[in-house]
Protein backbone atom coordinates (compact mmCIF):
# COMPACT_ATOMS: atom_id res chain seq x y z
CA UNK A 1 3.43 -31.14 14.50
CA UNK A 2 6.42 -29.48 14.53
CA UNK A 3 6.12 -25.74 13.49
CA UNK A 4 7.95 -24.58 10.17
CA UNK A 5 10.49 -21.78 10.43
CA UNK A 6 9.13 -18.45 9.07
CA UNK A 7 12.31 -18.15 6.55
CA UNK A 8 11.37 -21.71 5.04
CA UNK A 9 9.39 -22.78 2.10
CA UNK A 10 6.99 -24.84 2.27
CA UNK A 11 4.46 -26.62 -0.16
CA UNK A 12 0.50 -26.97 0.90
CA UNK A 13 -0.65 -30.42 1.07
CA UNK A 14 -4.02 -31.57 -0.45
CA UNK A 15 -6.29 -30.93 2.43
CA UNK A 16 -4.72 -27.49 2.76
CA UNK A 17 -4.77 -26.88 -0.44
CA UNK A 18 -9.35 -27.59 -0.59
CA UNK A 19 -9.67 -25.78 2.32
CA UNK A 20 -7.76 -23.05 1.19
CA UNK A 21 -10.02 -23.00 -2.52
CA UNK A 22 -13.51 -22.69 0.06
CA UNK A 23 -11.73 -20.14 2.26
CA UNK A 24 -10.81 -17.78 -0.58
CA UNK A 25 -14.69 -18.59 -1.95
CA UNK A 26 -16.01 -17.38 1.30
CA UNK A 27 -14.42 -15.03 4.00
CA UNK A 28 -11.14 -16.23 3.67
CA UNK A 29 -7.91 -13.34 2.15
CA UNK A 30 -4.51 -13.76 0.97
CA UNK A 31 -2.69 -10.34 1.78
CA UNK A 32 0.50 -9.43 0.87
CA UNK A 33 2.90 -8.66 3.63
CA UNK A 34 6.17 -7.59 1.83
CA UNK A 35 6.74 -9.27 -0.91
CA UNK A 36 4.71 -12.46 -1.07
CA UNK A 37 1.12 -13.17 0.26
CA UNK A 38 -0.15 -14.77 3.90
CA UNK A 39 -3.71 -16.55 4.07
CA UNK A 40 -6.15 -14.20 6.86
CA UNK A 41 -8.84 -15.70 8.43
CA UNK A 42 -11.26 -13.61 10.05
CA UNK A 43 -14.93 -14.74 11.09
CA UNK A 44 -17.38 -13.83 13.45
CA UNK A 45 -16.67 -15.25 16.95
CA UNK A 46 -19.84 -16.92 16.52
CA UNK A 47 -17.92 -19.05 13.96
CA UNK A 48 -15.52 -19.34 16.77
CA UNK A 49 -15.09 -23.67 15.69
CA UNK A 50 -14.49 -22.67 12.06
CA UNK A 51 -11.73 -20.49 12.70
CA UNK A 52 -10.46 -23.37 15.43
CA UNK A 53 -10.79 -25.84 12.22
CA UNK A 54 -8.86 -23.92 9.98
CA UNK A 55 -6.57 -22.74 12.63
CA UNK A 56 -5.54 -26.52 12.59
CA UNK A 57 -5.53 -27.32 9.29
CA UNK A 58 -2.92 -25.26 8.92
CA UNK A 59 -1.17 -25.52 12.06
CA UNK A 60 2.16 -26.19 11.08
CA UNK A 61 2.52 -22.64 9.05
CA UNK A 62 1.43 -20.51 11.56
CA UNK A 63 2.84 -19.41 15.23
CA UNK A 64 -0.58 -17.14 15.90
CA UNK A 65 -2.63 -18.34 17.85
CA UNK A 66 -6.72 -17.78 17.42
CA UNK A 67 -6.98 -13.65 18.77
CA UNK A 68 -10.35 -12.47 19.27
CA UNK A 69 -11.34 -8.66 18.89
CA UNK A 70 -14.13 -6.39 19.02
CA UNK A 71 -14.28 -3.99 16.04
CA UNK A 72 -17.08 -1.06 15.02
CA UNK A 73 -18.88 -1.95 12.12
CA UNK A 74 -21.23 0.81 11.59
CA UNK A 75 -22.78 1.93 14.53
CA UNK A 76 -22.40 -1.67 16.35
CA UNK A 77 -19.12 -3.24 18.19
CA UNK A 78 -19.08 -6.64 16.93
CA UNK A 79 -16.80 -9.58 17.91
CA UNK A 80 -14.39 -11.29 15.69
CA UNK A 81 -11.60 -14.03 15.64
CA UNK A 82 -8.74 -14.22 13.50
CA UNK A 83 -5.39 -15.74 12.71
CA UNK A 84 -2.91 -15.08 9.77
CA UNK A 85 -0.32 -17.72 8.21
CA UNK A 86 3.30 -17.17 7.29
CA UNK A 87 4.00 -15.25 4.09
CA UNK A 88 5.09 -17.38 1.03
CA UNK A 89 5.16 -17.55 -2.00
CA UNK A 90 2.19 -20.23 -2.08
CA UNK A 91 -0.07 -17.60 -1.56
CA UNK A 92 1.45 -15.33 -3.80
CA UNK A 93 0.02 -17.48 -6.75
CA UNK A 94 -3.49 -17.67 -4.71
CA UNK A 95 -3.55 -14.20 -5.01
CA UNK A 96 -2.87 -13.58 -8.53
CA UNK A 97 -5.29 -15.90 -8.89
CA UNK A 98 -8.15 -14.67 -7.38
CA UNK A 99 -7.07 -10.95 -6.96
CA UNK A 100 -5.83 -10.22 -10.57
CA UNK A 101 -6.73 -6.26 -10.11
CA UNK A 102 -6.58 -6.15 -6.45
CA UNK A 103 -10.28 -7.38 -6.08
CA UNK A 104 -11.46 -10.47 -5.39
CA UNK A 105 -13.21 -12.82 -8.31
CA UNK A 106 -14.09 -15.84 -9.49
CA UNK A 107 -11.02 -17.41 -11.78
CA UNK A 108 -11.91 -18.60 -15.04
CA UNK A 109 -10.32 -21.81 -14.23
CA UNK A 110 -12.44 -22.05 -11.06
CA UNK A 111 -13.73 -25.80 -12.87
CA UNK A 112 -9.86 -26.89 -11.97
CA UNK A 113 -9.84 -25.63 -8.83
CA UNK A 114 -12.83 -26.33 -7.17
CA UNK A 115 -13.59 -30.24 -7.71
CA UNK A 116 -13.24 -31.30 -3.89
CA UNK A 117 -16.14 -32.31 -1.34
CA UNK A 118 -14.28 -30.85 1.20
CA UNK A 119 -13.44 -27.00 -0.40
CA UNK A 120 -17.14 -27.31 -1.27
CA UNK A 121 -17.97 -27.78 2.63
CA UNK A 122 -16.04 -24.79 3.65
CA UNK A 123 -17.22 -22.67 1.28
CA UNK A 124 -20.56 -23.49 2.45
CA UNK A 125 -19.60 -23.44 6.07
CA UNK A 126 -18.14 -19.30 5.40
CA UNK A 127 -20.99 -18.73 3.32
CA UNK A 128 -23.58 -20.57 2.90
CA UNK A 129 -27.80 -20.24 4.63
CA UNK A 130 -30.50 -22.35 5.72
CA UNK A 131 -33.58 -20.67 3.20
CA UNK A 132 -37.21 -21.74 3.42
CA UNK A 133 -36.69 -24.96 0.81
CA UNK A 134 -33.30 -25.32 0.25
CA UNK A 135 -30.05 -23.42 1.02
CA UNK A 136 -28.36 -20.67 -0.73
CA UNK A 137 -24.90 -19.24 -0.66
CA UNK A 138 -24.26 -15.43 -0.10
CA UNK A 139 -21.62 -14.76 -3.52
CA UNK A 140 -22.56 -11.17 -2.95
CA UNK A 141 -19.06 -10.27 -3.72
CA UNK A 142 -18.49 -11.93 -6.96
CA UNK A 143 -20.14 -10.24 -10.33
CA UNK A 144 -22.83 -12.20 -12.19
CA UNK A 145 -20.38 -13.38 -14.29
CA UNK A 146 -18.81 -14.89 -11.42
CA UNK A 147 -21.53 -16.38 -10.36
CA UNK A 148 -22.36 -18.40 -13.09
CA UNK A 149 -18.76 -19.92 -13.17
CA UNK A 150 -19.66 -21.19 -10.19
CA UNK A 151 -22.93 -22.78 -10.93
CA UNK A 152 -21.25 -24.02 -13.74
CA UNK A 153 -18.57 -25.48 -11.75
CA UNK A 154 -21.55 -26.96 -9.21
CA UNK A 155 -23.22 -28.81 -12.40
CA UNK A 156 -19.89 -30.21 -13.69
CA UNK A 157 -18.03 -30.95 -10.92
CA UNK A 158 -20.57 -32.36 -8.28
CA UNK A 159 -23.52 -32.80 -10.51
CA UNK A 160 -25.89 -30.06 -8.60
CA UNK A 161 -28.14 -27.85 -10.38
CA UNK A 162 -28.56 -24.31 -9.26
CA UNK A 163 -30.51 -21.24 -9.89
CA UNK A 164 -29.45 -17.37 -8.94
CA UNK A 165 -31.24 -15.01 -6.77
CA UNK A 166 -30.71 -11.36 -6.58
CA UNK A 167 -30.36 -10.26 -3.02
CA UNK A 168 -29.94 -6.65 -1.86
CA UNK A 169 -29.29 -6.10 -5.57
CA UNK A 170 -26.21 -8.65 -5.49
CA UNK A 171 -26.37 -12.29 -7.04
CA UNK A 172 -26.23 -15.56 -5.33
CA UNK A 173 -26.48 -19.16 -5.51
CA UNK A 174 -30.26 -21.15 -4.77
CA UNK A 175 -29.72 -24.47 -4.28
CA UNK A 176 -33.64 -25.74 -4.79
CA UNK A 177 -35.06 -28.21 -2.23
CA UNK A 178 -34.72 -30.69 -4.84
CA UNK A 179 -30.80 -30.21 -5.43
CA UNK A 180 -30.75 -29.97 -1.24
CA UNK A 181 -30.32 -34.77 -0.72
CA UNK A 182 -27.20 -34.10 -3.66
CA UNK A 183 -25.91 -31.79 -1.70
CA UNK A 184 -26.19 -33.15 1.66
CA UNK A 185 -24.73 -36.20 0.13
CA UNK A 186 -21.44 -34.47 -1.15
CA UNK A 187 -21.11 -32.23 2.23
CA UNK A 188 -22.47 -33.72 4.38
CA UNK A 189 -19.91 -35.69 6.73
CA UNK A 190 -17.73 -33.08 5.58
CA UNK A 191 -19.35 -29.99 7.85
CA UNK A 192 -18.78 -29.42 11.36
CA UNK A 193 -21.87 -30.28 13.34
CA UNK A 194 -21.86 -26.74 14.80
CA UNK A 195 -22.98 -26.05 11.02
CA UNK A 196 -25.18 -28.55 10.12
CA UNK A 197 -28.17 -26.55 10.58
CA UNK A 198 -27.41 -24.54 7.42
CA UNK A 199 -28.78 -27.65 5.46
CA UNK A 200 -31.85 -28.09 6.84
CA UNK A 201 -34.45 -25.54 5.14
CA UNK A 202 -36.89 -24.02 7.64
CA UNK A 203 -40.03 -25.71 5.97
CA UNK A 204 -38.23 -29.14 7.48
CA UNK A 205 -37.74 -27.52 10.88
CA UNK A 206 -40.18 -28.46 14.51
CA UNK A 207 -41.89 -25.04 15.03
């Protein structure tokens, strides 16, 4: 796919644009870099085939390739891998979306945005964990109001029923063992297999 100029405009196609919604819902940042906004991708290098995946999804506005760095967090060196887009103005409205004050929430119109299997996959992929019955997914960074736009969104938009948990004094979304077949269902051919294990609950795993 031939590579668009940096000095061009461009408009996100569909799959971009759901992958994009679950980025922003789990690691992913739009920064500004001048004037308009550039989507940054940084995971662990353990989630080295995530950051390959969306690394290719949006191949065609990007010239970096996949860099991976070791950086202190705390006392530890940890590993990471990262790649930014070109700026545009596409991103721009991403980021007045979900960074209104300069820190990151859930939009009130999140029921508009988020209605896609697939943005739902990678927003599990980023974020979500394999708990002793179901699954859960770590919205430590949203407020509680937040977080019940999203479960709100999850009932309305792909029929799942949620609960929240506080964890390490943060909110986040339960999904029960018996909301864990719907959601399989919806994300299921939709996650990489490196991260299928995150929907199996540990009560269903061999010992």
């Amino acid at each position: 796919m031939r590579t668009i100029p940096r000095e061009v405009n461009f408009v996100l196609d569909k799959i971009q644009k759901d992958v994009l919604i679950g980025t922003l819902l789990g690691d992913g940042a739009v920064k500004y870099r001048g004037k308009e906004c550039r989507l940054h991708i940084k995971h662990s290098a353990n989630q080295l085939p995530l950051v390959n995946y969306k690394r290719k999804v949006f191949m065609n506005i990007t010239r970096m390739k996949v860099r991976k760095f070791k950086q202190k967090v705390g006392e530890k060196d940890y590993v990471f891998a990262e790649f930014v887009t070109f700026t545009n103005p596409e991103f721009t409205k991403y980021r007045n979306l979900f960074y209104p004050s300069g820190k990151k929430i859930v939009p009130k119109n999140i029921k508009q945005l988020l209605v896609d299997p697939l943005s739902l996959a990678v927003w599990f992929m980023d974020d979500g964990s394999a708990e002793y019955a179901g699954a859960s997914l770590q919205t430590h960074c949203f407020t509680e109001t937040g977080v019940k736009r999203l479960m709100s969104c999850l009932k309305l938009n792909f029929k799942i029923k949620t609960t929240k948990r506080l964890n390490k004094g943060k909110w986040i979304i339960y999904f029960p063992k018996k909301s864990m077949p719907d959601l399989r269902k919806i994300i299921g051919n939709k996650i990489l297999k490196e991260f299928k294990y995150k929907l199996k609950p540990y009560s269903e795993r061999e010992s």
